[in-house]
N, C-alpha and C. Protein backbone atom coordinates (compact mmCIF):
# COMPACT_ATOMS: atom_id res chain seq x y z
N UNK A 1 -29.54 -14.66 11.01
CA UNK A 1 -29.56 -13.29 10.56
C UNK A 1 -28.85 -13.13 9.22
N UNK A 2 -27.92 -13.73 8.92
CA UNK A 2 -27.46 -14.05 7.71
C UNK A 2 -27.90 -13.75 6.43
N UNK A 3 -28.10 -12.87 5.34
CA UNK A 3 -28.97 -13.07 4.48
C UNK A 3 -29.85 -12.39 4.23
N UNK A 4 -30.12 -11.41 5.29
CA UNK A 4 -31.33 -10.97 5.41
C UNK A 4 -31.46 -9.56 4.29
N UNK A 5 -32.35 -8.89 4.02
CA UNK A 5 -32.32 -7.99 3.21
C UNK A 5 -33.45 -6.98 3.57
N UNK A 6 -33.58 -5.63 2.99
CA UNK A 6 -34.32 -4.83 3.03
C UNK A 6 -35.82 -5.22 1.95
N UNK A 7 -36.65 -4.51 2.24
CA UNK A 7 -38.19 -4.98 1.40
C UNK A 7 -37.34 -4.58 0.10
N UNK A 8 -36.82 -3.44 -0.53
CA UNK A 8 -36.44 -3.06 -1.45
C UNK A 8 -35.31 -3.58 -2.25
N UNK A 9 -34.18 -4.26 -1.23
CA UNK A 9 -33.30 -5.43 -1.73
C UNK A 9 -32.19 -4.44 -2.12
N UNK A 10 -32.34 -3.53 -1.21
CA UNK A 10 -30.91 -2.24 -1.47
C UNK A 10 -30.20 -1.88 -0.26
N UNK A 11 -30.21 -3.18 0.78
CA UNK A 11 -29.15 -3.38 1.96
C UNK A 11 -29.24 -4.44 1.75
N UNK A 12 -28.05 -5.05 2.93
CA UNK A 12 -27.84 -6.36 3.22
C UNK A 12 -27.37 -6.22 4.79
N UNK A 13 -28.20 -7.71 5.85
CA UNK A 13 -27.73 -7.36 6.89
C UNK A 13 -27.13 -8.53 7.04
N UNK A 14 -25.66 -8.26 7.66
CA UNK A 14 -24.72 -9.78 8.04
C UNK A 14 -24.77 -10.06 9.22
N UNK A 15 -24.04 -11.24 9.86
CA UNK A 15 -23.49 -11.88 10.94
C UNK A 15 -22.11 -11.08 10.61
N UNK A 16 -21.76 -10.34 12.32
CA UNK A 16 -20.44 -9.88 11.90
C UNK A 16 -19.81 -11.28 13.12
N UNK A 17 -19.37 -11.93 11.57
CA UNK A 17 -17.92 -13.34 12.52
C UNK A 17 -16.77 -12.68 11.69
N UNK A 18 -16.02 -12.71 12.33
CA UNK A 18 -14.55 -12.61 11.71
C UNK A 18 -14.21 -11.31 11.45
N UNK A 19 -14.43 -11.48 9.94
CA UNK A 19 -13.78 -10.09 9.22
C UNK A 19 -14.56 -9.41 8.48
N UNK A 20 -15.88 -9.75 8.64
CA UNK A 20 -17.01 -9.42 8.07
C UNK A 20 -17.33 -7.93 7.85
N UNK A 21 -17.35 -7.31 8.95
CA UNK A 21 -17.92 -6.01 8.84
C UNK A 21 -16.52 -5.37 8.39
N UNK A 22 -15.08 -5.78 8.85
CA UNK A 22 -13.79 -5.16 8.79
C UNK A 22 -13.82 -4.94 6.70
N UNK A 23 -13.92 -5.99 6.31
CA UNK A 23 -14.16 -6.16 5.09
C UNK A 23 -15.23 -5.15 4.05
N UNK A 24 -16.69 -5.44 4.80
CA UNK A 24 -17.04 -4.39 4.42
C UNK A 24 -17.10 -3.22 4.16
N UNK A 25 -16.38 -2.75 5.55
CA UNK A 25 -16.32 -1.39 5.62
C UNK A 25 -14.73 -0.83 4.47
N UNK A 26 -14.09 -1.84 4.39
CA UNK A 26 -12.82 -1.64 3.68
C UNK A 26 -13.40 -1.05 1.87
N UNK A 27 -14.38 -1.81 2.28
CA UNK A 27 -15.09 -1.81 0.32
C UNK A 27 -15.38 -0.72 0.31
N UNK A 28 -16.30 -0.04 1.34
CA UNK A 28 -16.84 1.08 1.31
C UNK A 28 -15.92 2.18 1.27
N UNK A 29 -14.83 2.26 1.82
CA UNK A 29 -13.25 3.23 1.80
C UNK A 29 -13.36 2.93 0.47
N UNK A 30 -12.79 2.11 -0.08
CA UNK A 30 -12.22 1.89 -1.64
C UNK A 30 -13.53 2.76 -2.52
N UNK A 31 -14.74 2.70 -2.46
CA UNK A 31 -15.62 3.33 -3.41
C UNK A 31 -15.44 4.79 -2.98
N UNK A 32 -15.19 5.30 -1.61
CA UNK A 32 -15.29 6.66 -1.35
C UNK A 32 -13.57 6.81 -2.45
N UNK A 33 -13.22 6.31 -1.91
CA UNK A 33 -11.69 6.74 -2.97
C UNK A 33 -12.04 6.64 -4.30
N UNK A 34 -12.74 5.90 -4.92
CA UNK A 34 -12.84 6.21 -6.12
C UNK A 34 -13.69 7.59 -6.49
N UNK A 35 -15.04 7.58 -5.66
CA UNK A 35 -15.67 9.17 -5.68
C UNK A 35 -14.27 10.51 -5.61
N UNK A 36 -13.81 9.82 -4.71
CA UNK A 36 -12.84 10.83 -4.55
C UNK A 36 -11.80 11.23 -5.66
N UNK A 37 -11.22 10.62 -6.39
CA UNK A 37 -10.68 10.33 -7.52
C UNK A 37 -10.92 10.99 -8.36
N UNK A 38 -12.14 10.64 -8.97
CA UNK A 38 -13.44 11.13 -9.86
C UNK A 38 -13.60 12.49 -9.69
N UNK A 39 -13.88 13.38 -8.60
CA UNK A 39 -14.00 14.49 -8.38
C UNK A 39 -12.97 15.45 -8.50
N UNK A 40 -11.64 14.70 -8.33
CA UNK A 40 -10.48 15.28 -8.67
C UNK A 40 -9.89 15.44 -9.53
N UNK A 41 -10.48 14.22 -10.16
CA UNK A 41 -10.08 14.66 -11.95
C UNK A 41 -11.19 15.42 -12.49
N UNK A 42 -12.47 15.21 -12.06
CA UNK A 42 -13.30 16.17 -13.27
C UNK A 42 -12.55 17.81 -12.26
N UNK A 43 -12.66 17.83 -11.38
CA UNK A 43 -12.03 19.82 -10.45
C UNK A 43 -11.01 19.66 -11.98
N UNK A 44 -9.83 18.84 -12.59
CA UNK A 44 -8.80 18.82 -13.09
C UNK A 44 -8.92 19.71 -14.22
N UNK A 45 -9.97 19.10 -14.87
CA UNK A 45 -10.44 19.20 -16.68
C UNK A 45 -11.40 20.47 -16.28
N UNK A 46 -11.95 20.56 -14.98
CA UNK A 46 -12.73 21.94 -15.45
C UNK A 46 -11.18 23.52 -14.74
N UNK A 47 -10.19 22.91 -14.32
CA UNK A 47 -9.53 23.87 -13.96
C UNK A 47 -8.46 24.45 -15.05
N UNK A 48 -8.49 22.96 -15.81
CA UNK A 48 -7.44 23.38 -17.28
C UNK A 48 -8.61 23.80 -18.01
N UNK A 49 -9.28 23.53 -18.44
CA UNK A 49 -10.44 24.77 -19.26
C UNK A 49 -9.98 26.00 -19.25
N UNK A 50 -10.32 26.57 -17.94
CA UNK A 50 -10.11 27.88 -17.09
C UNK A 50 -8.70 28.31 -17.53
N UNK A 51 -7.58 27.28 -17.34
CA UNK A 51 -5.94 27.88 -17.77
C UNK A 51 -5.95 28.26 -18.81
N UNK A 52 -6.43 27.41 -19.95
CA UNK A 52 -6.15 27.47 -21.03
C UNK A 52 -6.98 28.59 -22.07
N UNK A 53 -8.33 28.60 -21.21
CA UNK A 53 -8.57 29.61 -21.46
C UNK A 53 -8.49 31.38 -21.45
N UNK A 54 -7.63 31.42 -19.88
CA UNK A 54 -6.91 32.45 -19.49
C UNK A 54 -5.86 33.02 -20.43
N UNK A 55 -5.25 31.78 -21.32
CA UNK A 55 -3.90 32.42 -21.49
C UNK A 55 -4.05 32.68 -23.23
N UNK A 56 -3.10 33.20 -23.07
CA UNK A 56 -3.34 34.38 -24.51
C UNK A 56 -2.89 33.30 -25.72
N UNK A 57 -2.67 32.27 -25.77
CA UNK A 57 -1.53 31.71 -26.77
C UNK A 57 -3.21 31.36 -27.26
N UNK A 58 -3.45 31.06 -28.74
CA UNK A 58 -4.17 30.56 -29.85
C UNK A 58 -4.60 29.17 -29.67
N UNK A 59 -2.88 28.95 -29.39
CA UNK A 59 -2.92 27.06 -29.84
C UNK A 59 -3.12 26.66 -28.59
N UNK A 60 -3.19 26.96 -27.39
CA UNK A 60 -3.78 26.29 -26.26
C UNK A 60 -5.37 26.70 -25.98
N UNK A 61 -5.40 27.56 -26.52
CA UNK A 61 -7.22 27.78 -26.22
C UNK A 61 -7.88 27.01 -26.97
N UNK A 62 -7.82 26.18 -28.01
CA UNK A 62 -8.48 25.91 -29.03
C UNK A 62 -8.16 24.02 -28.97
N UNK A 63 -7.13 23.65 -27.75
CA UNK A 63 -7.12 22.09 -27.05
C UNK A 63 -7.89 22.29 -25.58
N UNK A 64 -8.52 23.95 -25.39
CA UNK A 64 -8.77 23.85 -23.75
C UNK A 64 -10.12 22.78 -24.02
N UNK A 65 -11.38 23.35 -24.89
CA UNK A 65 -12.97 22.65 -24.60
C UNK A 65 -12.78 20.72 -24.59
N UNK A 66 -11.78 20.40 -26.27
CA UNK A 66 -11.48 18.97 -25.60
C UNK A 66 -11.11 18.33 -24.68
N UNK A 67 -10.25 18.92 -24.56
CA UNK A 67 -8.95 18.15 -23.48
C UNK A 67 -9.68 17.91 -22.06
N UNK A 68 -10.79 19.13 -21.92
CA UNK A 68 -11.46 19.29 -21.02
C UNK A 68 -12.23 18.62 -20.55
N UNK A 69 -12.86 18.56 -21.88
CA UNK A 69 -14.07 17.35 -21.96
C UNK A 69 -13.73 16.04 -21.77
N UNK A 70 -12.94 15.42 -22.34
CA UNK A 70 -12.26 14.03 -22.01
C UNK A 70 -11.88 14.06 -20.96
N UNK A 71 -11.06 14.49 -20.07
CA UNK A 71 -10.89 14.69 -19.01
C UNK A 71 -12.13 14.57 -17.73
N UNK A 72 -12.84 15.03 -18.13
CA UNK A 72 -14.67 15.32 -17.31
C UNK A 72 -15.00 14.10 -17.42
N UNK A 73 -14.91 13.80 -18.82
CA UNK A 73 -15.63 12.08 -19.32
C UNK A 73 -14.79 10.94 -18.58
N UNK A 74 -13.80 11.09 -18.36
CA UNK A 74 -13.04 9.78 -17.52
C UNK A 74 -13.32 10.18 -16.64
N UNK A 75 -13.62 11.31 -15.59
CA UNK A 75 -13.83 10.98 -14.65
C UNK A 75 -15.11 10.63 -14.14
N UNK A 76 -16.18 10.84 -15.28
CA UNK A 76 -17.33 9.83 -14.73
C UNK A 76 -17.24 8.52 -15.05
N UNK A 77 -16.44 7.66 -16.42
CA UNK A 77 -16.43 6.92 -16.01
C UNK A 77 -15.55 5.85 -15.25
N UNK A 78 -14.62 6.52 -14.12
CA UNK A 78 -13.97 6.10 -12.82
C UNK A 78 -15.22 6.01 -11.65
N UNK A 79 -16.32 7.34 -12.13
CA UNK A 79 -17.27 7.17 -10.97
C UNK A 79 -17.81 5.86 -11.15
N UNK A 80 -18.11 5.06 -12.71
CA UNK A 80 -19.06 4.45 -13.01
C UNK A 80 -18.28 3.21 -12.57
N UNK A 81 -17.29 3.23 -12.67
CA UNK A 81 -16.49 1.77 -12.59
C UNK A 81 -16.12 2.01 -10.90
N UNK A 82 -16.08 2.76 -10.11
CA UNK A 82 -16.45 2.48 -8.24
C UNK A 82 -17.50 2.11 -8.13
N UNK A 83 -18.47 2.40 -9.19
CA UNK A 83 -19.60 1.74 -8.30
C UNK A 83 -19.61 0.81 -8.78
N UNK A 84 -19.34 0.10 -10.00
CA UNK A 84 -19.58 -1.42 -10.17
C UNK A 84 -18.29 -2.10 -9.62
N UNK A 85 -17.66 -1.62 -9.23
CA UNK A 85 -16.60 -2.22 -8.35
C UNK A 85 -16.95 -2.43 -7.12
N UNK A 86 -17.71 -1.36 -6.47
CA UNK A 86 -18.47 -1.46 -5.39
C UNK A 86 -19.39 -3.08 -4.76
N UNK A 87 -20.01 -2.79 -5.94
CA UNK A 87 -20.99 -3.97 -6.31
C UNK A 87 -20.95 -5.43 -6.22
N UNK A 88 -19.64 -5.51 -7.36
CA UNK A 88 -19.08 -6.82 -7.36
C UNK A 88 -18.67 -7.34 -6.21
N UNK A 89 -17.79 -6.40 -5.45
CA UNK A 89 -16.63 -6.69 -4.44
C UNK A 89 -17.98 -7.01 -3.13
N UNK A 90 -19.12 -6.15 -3.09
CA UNK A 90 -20.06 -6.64 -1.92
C UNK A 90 -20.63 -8.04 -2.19
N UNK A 91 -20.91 -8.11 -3.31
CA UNK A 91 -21.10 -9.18 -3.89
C UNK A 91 -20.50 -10.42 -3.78
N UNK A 92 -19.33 -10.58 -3.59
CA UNK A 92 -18.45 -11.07 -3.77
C UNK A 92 -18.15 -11.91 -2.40
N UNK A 93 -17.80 -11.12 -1.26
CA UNK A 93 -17.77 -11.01 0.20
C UNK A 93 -18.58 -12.19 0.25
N UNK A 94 -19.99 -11.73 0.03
CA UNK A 94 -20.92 -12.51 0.81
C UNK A 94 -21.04 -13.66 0.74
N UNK A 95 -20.04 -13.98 -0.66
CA UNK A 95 -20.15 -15.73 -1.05
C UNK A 95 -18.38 -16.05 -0.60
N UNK A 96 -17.72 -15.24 0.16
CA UNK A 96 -16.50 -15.53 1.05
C UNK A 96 -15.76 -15.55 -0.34
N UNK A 97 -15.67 -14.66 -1.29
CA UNK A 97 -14.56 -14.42 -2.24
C UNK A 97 -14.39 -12.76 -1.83
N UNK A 98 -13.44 -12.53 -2.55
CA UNK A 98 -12.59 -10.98 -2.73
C UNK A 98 -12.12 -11.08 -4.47
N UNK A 99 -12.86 -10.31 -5.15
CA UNK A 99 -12.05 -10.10 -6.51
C UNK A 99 -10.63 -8.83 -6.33
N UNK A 100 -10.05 -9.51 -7.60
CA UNK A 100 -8.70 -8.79 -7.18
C UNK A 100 -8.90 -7.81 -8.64
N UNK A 101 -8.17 -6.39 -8.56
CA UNK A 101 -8.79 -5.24 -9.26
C UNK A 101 -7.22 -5.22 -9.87
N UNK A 102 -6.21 -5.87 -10.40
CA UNK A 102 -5.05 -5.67 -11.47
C UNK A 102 -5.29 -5.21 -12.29
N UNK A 103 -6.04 -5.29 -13.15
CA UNK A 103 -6.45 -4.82 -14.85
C UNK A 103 -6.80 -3.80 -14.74
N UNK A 104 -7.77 -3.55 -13.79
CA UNK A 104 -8.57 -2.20 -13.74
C UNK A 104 -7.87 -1.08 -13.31
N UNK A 105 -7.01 -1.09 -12.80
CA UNK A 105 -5.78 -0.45 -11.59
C UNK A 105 -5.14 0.34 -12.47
N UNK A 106 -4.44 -1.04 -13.43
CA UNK A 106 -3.44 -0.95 -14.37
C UNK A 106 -4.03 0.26 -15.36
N UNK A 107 -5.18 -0.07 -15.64
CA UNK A 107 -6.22 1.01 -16.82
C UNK A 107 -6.04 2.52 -16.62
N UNK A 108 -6.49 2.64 -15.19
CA UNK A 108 -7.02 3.47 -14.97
C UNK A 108 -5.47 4.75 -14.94
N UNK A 109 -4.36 3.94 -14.48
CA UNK A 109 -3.67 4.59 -13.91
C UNK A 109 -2.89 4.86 -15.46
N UNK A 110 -3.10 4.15 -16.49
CA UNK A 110 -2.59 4.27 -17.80
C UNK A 110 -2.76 5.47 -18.39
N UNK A 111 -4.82 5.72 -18.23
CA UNK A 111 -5.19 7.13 -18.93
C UNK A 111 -4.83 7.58 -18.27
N UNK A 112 -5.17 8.13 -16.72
CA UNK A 112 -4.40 9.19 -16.34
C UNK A 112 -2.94 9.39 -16.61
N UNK A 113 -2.36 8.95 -16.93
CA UNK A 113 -0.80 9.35 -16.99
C UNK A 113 -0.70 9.27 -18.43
N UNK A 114 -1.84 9.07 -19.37
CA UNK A 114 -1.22 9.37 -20.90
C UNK A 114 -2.09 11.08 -21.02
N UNK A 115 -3.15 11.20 -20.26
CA UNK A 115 -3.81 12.39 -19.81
C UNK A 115 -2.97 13.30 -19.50
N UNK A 116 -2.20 13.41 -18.40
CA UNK A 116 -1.15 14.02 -18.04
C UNK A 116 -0.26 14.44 -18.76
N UNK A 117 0.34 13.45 -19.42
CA UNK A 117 1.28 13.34 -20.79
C UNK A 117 1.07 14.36 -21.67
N UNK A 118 -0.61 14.20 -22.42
CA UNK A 118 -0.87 15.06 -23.30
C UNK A 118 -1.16 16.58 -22.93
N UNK A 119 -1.77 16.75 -21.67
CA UNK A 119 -1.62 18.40 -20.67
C UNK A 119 -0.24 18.79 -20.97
N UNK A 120 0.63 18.02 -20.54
CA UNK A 120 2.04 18.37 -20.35
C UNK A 120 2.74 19.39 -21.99
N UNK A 121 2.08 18.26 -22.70
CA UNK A 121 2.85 18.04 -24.20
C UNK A 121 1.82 19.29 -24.92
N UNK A 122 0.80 19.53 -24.58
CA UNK A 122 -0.19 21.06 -24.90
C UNK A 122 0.71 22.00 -24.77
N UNK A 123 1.16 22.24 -22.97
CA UNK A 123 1.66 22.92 -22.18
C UNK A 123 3.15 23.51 -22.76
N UNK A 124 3.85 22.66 -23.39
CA UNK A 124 5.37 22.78 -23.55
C UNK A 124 5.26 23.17 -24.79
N UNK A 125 4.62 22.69 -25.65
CA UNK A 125 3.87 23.16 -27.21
C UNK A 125 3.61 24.98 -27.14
N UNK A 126 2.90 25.20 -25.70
CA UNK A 126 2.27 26.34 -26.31
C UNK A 126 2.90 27.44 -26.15
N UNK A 127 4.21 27.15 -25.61
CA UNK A 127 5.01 28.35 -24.49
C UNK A 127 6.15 28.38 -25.66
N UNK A 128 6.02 28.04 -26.87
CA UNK A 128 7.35 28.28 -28.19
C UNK A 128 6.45 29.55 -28.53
């Protein structure tokens, strides 16, 4: 049963020995977390829009449409990089490896927190 595939070649059916399906299903958590992620940062960039647009100061309305936008834009591509993370990592399994995600981790968690940084540094800017 090993091997087997759909006519279309967009499943895969295993032998569950071991840790097989435990594994799989672990991959599949990790991509919903990244959807999840993704959705939380673009809610982010479309909710600072909305602040920044609310508030009366000049100099924050006029960083709301960027800040916004970049913000929106990383979080599709966090969507884009779960799913090729997705991919690899199923990929991966089936030939009894696990890639390890350091770099990408490291990345991701970089923009967001220089993202943050610069919200922050808008934020403290606009309230003089």
């Amino acid at each position: 049963m090993k091997g087997l595939t759909a006519p279309l070649g967009l499943s895969l059916v295993l032998e569950n020995k071991g840790n097989v399906a435990r594994d799989h299903l672990a991959s599949e958590r990790t991509y919903l977390a990244y959807v999840r992620t993704s959705l939380a940062t673009a809610s982010a960039g479309v909710a600072l829009v909305q602040l920044f647009s609310l508030s009366s100061s000049k100099s924050l309305t006029k960083f709301a449409k960027p800040l916004g936008a970049t913000i929106i834009l990383f979080s599709l591509i966090i969507l884009v990089f779960g799913v090729f993370r997705y991919f690899v990592t199923q990929s991966s399994l089936v030939r009894g490896y696990f890639p390890v995600a350091r770099k990408s981790i490291a990345a991701v968690a970089f923009v967001l927190g220089t993202l943050t940084g610069i919200v922050f540094g808008v934020l403290v800017a606009g309230t003089r």
